[in-house]
N, C-alpha and C. Protein backbone atom coordinates (compact mmCIF):
# COMPACT_ATOMS: atom_id res chain seq x y z
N UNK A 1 230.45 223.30 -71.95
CA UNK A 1 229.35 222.81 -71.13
C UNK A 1 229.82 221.59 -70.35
N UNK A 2 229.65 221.13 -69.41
CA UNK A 2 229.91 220.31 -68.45
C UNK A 2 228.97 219.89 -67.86
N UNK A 3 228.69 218.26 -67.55
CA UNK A 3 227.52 217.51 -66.88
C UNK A 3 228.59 217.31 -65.84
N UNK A 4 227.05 216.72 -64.92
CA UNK A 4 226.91 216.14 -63.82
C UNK A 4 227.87 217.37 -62.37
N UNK A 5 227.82 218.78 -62.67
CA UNK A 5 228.49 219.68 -61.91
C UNK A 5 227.44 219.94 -60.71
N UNK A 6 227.48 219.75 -59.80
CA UNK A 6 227.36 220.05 -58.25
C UNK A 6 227.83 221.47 -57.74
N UNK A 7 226.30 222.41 -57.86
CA UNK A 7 227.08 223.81 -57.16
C UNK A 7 227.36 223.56 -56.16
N UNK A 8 227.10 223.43 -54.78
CA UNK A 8 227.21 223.23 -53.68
C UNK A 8 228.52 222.22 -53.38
N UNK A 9 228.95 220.86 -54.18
CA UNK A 9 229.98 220.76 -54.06
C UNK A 9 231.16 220.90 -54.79
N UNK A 10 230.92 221.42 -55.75
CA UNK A 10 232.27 221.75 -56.97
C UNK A 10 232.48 223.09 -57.23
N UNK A 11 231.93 224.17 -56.70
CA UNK A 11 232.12 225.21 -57.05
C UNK A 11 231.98 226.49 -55.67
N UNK A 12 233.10 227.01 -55.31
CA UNK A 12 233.35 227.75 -53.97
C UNK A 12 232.01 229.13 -53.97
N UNK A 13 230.82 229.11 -53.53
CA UNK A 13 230.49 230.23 -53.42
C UNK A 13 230.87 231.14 -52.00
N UNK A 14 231.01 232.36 -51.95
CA UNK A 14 230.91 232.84 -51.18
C UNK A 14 230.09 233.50 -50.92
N UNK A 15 229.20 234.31 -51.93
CA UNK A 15 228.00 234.87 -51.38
C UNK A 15 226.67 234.96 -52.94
N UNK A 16 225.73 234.83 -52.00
CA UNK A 16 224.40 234.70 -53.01
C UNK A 16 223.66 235.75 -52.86
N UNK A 17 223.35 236.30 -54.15
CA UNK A 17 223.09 237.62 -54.29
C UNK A 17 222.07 238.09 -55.60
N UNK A 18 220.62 238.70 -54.90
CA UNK A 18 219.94 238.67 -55.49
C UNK A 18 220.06 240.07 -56.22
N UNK A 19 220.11 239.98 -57.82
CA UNK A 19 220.74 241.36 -58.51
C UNK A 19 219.56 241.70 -59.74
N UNK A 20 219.50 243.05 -59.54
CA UNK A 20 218.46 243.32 -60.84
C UNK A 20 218.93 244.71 -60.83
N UNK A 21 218.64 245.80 -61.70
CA UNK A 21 219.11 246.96 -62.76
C UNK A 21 218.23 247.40 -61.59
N UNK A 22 219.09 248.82 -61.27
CA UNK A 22 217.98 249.68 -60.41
C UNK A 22 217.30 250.25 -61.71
N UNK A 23 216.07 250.89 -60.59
CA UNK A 23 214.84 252.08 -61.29
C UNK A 23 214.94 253.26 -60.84
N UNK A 24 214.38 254.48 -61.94
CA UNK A 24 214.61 255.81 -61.46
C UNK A 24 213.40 255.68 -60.28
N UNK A 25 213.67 257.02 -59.48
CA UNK A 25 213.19 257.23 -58.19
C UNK A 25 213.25 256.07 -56.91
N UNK A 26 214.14 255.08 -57.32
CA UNK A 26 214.14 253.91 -55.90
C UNK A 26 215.16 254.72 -55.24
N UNK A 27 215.53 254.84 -53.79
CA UNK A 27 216.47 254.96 -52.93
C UNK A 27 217.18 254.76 -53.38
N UNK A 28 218.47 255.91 -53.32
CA UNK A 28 220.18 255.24 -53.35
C UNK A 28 220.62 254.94 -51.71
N UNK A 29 221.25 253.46 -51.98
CA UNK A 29 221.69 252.47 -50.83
C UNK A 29 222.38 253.61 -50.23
N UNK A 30 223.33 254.85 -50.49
CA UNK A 30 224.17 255.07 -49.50
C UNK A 30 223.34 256.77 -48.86
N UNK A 31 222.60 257.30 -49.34
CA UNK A 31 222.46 258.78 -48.96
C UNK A 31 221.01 258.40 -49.07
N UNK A 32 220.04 257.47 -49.54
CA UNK A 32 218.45 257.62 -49.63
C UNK A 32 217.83 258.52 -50.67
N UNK A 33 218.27 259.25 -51.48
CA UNK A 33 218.03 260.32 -52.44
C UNK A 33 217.43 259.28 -53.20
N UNK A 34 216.45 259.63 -54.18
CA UNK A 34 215.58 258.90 -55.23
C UNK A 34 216.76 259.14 -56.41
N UNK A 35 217.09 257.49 -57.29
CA UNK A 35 217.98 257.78 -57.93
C UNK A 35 217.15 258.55 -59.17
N UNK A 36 218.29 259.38 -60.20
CA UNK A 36 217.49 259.39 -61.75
C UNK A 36 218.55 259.23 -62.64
N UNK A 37 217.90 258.51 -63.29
CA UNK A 37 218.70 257.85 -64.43
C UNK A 37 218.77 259.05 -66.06
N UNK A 38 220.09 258.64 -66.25
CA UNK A 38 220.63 259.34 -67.16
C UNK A 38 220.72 258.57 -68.62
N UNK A 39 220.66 259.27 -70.03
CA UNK A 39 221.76 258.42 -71.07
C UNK A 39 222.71 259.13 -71.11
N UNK A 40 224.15 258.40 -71.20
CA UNK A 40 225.39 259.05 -71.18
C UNK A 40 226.43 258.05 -71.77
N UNK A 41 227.80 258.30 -72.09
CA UNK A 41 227.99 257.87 -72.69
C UNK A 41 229.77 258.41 -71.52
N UNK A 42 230.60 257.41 -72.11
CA UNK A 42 231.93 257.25 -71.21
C UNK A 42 233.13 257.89 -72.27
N UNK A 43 233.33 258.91 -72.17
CA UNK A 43 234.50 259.63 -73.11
C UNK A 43 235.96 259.62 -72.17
N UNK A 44 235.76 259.54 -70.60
CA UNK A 44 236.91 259.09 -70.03
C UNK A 44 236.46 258.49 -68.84
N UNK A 45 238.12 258.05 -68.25
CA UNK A 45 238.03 257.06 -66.98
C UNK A 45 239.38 256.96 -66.54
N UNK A 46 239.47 256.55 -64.99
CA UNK A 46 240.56 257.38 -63.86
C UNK A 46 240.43 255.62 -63.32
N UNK A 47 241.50 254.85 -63.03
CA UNK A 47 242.21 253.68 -62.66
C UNK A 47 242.94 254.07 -61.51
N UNK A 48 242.89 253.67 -60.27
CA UNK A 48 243.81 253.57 -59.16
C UNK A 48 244.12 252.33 -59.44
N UNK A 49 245.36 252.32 -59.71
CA UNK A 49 246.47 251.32 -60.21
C UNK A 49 247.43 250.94 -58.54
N UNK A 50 247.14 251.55 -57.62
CA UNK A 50 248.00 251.43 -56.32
C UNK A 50 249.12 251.35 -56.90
N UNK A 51 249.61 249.94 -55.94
CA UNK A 51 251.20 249.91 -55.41
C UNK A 51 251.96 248.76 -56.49
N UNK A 52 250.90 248.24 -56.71
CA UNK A 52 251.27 246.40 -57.37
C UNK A 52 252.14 246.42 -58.67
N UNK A 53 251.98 247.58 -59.48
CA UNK A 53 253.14 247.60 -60.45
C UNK A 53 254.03 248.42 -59.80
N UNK A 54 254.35 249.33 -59.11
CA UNK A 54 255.46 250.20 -58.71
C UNK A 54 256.39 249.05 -58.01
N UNK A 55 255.74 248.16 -57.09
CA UNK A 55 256.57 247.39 -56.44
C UNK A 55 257.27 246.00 -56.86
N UNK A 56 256.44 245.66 -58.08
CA UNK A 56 257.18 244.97 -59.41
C UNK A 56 258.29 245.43 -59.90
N UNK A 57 258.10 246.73 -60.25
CA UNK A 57 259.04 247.66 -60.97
C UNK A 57 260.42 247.99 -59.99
N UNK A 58 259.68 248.15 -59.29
CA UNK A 58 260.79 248.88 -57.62
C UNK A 58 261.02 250.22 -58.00
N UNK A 59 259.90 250.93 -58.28
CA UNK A 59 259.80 252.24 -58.29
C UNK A 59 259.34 252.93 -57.25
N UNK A 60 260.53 253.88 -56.57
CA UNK A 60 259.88 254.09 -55.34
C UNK A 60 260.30 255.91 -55.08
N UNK A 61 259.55 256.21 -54.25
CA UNK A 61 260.02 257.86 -54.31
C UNK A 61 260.63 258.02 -52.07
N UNK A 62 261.30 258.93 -52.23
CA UNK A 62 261.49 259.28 -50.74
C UNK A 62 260.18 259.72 -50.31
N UNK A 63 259.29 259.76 -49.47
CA UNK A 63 258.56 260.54 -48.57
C UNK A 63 259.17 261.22 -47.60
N UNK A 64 257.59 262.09 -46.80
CA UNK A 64 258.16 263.05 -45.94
C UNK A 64 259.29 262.92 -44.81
N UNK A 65 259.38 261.55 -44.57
CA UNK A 65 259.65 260.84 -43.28
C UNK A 65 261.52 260.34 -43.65
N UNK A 66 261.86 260.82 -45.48
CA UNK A 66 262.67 259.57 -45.66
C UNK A 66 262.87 258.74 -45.97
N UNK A 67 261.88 257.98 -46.04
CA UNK A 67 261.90 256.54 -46.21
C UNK A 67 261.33 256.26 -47.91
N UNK A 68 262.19 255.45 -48.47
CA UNK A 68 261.96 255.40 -49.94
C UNK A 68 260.39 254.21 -49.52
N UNK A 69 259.75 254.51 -50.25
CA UNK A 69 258.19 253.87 -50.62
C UNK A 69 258.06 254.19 -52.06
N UNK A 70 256.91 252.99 -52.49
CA UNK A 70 256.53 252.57 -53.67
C UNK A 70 255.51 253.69 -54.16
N UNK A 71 255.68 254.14 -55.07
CA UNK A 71 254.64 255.22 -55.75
C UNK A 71 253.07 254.53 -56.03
N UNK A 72 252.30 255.42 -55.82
CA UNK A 72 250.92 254.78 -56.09
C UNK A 72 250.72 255.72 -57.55
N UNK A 73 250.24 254.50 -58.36
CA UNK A 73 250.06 254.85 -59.46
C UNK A 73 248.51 255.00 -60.13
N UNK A 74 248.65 255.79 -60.91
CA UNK A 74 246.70 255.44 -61.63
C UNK A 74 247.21 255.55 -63.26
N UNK A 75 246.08 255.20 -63.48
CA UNK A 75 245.76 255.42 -65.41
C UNK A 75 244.50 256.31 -65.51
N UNK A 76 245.05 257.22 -66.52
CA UNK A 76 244.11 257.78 -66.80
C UNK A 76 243.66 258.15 -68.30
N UNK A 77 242.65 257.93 -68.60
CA UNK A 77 242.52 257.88 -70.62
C UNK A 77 241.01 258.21 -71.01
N UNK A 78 241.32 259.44 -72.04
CA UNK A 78 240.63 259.70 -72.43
C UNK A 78 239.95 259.06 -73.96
N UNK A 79 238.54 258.98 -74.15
CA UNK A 79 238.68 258.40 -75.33
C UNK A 79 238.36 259.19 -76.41
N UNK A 80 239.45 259.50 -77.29
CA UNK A 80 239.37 260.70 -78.68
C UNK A 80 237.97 260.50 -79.23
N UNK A 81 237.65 259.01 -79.91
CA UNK A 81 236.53 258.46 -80.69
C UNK A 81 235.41 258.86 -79.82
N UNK A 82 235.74 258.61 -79.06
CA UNK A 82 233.95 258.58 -78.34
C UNK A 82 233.88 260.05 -77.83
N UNK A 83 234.81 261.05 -77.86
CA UNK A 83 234.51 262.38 -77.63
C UNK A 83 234.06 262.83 -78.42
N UNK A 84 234.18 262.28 -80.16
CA UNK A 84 233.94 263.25 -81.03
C UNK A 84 232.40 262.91 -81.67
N UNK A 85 232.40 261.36 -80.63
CA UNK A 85 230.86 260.48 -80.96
C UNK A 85 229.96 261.24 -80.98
N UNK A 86 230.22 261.54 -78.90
CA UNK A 86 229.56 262.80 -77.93
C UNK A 86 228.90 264.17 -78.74
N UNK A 87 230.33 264.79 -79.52
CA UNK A 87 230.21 265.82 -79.73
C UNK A 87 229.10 266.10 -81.19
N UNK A 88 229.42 264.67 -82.04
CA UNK A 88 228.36 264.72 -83.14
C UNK A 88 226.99 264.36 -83.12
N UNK A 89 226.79 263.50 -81.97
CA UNK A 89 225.66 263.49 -81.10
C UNK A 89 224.62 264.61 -81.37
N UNK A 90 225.22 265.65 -80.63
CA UNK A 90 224.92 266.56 -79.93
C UNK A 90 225.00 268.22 -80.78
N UNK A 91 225.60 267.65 -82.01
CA UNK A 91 226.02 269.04 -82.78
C UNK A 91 225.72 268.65 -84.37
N UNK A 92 224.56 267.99 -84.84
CA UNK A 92 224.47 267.51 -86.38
C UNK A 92 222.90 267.93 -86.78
N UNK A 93 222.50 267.71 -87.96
CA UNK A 93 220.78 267.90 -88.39
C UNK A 93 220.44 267.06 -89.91
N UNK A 94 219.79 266.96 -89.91
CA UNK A 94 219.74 266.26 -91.22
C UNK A 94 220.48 266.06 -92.11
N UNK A 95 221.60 267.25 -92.71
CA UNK A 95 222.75 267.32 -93.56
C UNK A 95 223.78 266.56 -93.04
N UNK A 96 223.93 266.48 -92.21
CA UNK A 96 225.09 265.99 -91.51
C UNK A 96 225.67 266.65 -90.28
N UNK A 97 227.25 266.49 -90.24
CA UNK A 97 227.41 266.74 -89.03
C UNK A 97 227.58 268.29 -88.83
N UNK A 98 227.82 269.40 -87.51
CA UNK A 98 227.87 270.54 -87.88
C UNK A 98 228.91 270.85 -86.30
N UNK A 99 230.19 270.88 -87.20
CA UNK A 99 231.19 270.51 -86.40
C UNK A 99 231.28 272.43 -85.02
N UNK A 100 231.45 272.45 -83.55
CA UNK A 100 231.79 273.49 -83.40
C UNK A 100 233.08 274.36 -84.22
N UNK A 101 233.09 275.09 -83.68
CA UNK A 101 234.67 275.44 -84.47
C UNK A 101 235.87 275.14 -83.41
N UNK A 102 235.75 274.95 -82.40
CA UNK A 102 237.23 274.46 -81.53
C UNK A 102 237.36 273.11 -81.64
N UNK A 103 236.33 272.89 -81.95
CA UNK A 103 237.15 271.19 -82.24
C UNK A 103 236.69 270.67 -83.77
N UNK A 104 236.38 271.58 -84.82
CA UNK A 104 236.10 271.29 -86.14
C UNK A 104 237.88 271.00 -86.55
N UNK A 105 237.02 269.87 -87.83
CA UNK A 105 238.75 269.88 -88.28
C UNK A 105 239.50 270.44 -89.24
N UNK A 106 238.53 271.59 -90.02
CA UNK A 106 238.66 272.50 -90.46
C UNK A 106 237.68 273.55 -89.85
N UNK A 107 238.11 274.88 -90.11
CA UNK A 107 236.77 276.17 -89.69
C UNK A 107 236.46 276.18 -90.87
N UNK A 108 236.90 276.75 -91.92
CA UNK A 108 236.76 277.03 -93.14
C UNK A 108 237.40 276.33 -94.39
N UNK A 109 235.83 276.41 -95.33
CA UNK A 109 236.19 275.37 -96.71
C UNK A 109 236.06 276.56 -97.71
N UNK A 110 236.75 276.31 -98.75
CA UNK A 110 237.10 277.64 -99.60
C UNK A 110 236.57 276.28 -100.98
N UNK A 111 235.16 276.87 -101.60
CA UNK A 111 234.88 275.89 -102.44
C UNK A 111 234.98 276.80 -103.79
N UNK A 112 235.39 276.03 -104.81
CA UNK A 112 235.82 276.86 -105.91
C UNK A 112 234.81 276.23 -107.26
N UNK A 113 233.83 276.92 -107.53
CA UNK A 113 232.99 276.45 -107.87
C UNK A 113 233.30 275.76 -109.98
N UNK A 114 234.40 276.98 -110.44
CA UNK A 114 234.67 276.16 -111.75
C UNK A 114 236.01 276.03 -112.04
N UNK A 115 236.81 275.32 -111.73
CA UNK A 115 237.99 274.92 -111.86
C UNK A 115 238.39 275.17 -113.54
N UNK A 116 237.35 274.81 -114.46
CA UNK A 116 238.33 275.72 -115.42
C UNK A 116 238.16 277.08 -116.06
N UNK A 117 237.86 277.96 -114.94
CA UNK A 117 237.84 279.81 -114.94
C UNK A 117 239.00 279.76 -114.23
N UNK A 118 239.83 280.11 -115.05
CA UNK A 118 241.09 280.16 -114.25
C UNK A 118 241.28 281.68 -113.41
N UNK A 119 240.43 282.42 -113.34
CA UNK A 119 240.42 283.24 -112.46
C UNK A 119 239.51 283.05 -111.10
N UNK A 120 238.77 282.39 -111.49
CA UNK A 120 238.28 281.64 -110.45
C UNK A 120 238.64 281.01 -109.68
N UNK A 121 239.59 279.99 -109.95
CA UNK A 121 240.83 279.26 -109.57
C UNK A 121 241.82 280.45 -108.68
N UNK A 122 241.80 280.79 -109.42
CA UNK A 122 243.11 282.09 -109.23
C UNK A 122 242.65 282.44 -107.86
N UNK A 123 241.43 283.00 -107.65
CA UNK A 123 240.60 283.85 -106.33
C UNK A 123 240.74 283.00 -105.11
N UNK A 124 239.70 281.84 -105.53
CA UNK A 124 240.04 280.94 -104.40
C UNK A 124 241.72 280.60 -103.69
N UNK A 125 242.41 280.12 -104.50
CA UNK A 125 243.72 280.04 -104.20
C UNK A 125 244.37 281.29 -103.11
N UNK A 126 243.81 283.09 -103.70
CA UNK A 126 244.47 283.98 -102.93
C UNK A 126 243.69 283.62 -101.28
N UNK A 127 242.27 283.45 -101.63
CA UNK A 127 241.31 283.57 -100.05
C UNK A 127 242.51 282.48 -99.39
N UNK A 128 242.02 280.94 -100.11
CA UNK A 128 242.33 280.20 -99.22
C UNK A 128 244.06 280.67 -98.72
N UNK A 129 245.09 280.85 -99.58
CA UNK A 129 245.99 281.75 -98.44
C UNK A 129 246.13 282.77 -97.40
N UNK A 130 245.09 283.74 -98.16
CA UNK A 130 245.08 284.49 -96.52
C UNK A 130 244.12 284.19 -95.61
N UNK A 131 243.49 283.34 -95.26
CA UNK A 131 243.40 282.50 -94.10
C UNK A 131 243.75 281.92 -93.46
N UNK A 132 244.85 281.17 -94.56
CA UNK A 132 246.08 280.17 -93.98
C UNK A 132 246.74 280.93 -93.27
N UNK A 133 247.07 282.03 -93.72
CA UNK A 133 248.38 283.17 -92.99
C UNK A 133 248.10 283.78 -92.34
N UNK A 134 246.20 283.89 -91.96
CA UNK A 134 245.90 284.76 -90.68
C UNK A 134 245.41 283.54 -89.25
N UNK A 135 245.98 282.49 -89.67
CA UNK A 135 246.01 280.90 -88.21
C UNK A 135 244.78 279.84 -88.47
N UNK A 136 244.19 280.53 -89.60
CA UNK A 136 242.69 279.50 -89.82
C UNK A 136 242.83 278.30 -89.97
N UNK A 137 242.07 277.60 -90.06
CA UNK A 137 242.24 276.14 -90.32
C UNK A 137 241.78 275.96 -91.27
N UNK A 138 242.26 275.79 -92.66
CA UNK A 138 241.24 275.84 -94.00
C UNK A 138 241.65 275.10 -94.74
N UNK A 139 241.07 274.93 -95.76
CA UNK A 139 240.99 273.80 -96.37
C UNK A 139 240.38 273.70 -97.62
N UNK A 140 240.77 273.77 -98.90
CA UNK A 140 240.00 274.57 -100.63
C UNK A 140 239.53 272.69 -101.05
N UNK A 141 238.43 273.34 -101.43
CA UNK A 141 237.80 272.19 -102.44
C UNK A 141 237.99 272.63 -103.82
N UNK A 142 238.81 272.26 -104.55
CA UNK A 142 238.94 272.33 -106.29
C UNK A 142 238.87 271.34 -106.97
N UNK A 143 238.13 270.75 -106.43
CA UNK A 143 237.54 269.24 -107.43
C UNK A 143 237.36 269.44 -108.57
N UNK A 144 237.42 268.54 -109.40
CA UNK A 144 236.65 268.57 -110.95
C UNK A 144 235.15 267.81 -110.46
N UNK A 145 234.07 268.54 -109.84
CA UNK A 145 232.90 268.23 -109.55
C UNK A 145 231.79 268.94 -109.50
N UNK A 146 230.68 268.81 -109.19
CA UNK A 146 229.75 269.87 -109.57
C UNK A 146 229.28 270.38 -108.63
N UNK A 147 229.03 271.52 -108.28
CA UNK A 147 228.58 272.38 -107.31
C UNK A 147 228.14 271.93 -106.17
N UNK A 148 226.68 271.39 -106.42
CA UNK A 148 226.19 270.55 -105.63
C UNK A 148 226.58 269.54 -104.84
N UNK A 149 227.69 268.68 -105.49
CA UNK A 149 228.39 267.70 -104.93
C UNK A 149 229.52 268.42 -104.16
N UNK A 150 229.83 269.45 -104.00
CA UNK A 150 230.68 269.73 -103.05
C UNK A 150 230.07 270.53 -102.02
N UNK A 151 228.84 271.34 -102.20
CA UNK A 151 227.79 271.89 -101.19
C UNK A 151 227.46 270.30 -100.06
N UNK A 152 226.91 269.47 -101.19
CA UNK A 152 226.66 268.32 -100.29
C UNK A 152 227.80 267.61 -99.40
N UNK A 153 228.63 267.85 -99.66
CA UNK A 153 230.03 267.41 -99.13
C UNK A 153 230.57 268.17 -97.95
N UNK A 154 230.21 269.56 -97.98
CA UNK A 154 230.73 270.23 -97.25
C UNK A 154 230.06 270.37 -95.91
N UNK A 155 228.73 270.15 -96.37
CA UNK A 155 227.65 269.92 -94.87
C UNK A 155 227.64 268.59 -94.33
N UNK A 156 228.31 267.82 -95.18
CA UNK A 156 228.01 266.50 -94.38
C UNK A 156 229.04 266.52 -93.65
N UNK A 157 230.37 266.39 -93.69
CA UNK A 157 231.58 266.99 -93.12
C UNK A 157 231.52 268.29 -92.65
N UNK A 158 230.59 268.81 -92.16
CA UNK A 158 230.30 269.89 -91.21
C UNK A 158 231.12 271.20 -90.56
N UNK A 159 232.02 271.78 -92.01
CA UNK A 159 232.87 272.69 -91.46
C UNK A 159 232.29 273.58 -91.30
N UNK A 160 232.59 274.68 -90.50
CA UNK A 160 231.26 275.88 -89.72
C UNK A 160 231.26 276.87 -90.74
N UNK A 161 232.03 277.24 -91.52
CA UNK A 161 232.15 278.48 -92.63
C UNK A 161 232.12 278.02 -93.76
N UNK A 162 231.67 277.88 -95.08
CA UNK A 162 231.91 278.23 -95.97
C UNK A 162 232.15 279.24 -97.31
N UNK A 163 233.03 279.53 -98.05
CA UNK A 163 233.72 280.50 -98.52
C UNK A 163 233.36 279.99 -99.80
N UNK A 164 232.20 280.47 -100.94
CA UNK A 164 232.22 279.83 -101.94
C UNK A 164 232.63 281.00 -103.30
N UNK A 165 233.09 280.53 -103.91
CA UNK A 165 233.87 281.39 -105.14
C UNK A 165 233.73 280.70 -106.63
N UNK A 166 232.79 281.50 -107.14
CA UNK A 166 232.13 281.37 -108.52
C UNK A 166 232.18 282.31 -109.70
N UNK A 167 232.35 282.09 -110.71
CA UNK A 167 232.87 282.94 -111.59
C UNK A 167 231.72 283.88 -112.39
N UNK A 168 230.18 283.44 -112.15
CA UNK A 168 229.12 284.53 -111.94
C UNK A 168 228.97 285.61 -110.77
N UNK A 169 229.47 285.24 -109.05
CA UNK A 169 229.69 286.36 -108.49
C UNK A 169 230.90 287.05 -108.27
N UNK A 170 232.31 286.74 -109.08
CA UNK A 170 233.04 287.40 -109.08
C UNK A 170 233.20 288.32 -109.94
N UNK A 171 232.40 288.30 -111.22
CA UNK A 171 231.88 288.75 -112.61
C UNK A 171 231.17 290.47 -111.47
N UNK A 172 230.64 290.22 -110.68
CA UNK A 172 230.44 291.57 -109.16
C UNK A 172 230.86 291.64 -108.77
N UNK A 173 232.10 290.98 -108.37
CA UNK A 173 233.28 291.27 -107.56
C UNK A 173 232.84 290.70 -105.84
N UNK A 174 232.15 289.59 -105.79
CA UNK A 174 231.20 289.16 -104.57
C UNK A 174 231.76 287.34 -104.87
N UNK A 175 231.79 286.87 -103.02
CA UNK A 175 231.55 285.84 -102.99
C UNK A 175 230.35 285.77 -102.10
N UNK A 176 230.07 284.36 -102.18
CA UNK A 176 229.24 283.57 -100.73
C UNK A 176 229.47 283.53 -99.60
N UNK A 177 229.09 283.64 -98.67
CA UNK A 177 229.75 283.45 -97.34
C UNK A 177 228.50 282.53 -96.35
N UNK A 178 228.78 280.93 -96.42
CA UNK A 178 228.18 280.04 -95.70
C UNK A 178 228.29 279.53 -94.07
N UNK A 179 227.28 279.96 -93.08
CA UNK A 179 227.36 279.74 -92.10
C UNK A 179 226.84 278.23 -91.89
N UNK A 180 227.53 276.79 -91.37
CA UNK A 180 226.83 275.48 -91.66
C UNK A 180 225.69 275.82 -90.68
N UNK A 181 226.10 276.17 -89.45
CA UNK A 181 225.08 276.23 -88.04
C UNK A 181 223.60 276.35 -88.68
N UNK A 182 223.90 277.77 -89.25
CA UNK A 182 221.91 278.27 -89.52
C UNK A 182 221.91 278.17 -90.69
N UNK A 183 222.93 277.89 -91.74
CA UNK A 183 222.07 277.52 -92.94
C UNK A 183 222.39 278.68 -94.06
N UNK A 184 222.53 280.08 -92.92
CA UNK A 184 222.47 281.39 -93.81
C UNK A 184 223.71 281.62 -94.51
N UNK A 185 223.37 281.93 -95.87
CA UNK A 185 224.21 282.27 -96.86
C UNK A 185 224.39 284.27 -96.68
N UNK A 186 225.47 284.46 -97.42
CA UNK A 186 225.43 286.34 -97.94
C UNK A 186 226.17 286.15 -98.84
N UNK A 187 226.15 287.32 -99.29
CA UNK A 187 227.10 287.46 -100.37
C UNK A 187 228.09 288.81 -99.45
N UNK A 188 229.56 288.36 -100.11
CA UNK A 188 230.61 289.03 -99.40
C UNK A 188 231.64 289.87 -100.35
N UNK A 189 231.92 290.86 -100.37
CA UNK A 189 233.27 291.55 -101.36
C UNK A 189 234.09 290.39 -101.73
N UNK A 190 234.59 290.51 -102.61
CA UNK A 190 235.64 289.66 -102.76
C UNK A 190 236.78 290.29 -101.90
N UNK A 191 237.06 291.21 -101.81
CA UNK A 191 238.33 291.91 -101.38
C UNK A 191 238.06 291.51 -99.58
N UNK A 192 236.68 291.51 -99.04
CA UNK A 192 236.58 291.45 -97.67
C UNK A 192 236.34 289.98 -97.30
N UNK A 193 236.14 289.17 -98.16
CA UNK A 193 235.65 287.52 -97.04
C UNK A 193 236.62 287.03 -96.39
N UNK A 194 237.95 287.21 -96.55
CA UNK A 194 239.00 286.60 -95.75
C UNK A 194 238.87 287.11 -94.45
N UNK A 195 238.59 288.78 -94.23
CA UNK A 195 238.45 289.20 -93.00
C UNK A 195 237.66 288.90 -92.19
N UNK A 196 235.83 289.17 -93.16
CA UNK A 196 234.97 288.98 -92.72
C UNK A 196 234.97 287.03 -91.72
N UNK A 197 235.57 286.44 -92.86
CA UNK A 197 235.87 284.86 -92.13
C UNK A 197 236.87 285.36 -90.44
N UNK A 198 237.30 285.53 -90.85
CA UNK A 198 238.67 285.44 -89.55
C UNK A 198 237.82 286.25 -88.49
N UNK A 199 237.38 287.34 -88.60
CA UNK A 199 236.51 287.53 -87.46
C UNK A 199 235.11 286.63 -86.86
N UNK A 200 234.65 285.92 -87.45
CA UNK A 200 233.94 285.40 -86.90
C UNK A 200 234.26 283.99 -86.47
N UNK A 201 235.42 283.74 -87.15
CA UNK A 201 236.32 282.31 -86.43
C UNK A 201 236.86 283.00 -84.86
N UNK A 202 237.08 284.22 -84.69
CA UNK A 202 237.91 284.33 -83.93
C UNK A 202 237.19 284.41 -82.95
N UNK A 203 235.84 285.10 -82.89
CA UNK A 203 234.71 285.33 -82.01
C UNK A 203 234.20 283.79 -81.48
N UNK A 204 234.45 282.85 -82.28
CA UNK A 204 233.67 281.60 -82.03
C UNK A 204 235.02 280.92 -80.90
N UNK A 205 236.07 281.06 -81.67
CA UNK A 205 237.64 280.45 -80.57
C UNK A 205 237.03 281.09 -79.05
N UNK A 206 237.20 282.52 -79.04
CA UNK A 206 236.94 283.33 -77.82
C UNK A 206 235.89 282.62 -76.84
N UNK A 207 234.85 282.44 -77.63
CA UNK A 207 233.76 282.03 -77.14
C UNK A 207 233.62 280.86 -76.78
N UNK A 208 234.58 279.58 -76.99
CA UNK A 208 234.51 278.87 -76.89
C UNK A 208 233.34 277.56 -77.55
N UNK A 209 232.92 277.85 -78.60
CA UNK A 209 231.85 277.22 -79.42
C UNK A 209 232.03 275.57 -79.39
């Protein structure tokens, strides 16, 4: 803080300028269109950087003419965090988040509901490989934890499939098959959920989800 300062003589203005936040529907200054205001959020941004570091640098390219000149440069950056802000924004519900599948960071969770049925163990282990080996992105929960706590886990971390394997529906020769999106459960062959998974990962890639 500083006394006794004199705008008019201690401080160079050049211009005075009366500024306030536009409103939706006022004129835009350059075309007259009624503006409307958006919420949005900045996941990237484009810098014309000109000449001023190239000619620091003395980075210069030939042009058409011959003549070596200074490259005009830009920056350009995207921001990872705030894309995936965007995307959870826009893709979650009460449970948590509910990741698409092209940019989930797993598709599929292979939850193994009693770690000591060792055939249970056993099952999960084969799924979660042949998923691995048909390009999935997967990922086995074999916690020493309880059901629930990994149901709850798995929706909050929002992977789009779940693959659950329990040693009451393999006792039928059946797993679970969890869609996060709608919620809906089935029950699946044991011999078929790897497929049944991979086709509907693959439909969602295609589709661009």
């Amino acid at each position: 803080h500083l006394r006794g300062v004199d705008v008019e003589r201690d401080i160079a203005v050049t211009d005075w300028m009366d500024l306030r936040i536009a409103r939706a529907g006022e004129p835009c200054p350059e075309c007259g269109e009624p503006l409307e205001v958006f919420r949005a959020i900045e996941v990237g941004h484009i810098f014309k950087l000109g000449t001023v570091h190239s000619v620091a640098l003395g980075v210069n390219v030939q042009n058409a003419a011959g003549e070596q000149v200074p490259i005009i440069m830009g920056s350009y950056g995207i921001g990872v965090e705030r894309n995936m802000a965007a995307v959870v924004e826009v893709h979650h519900d009460d449970k948590g988040i509910v990741w698409p599948v092209s940019v989930a960071p797993y598709e599929v969770v292979v939850t193994v509901l009693s770690i000591e049925d060792e055939t249970t163990v056993a099952e999960g282990e084969r799924i979660y490989r042949e998923l691995g080996a048909a390009g999935i992105d997967v990922i086995i929960d074999d916690r020493d934890a309880r059901p629930g706590v990994k149901f709850t886990d798995a929706e909050l971390i929002g992977i789009p499939y779940r693959v659950t394997v329990g040693p009451r529906g393999l006792a039928r020769g059946m797993t679970e098959l969890t869609v996060r999106r709608s919620g809906e459960t089935s029950e699946v062959a044991v011999g078929d959920v790897a497929g049944r998974v991979v086709s509907l990962v693959l439909a969602e890639r295609l589709a661009g989800s």
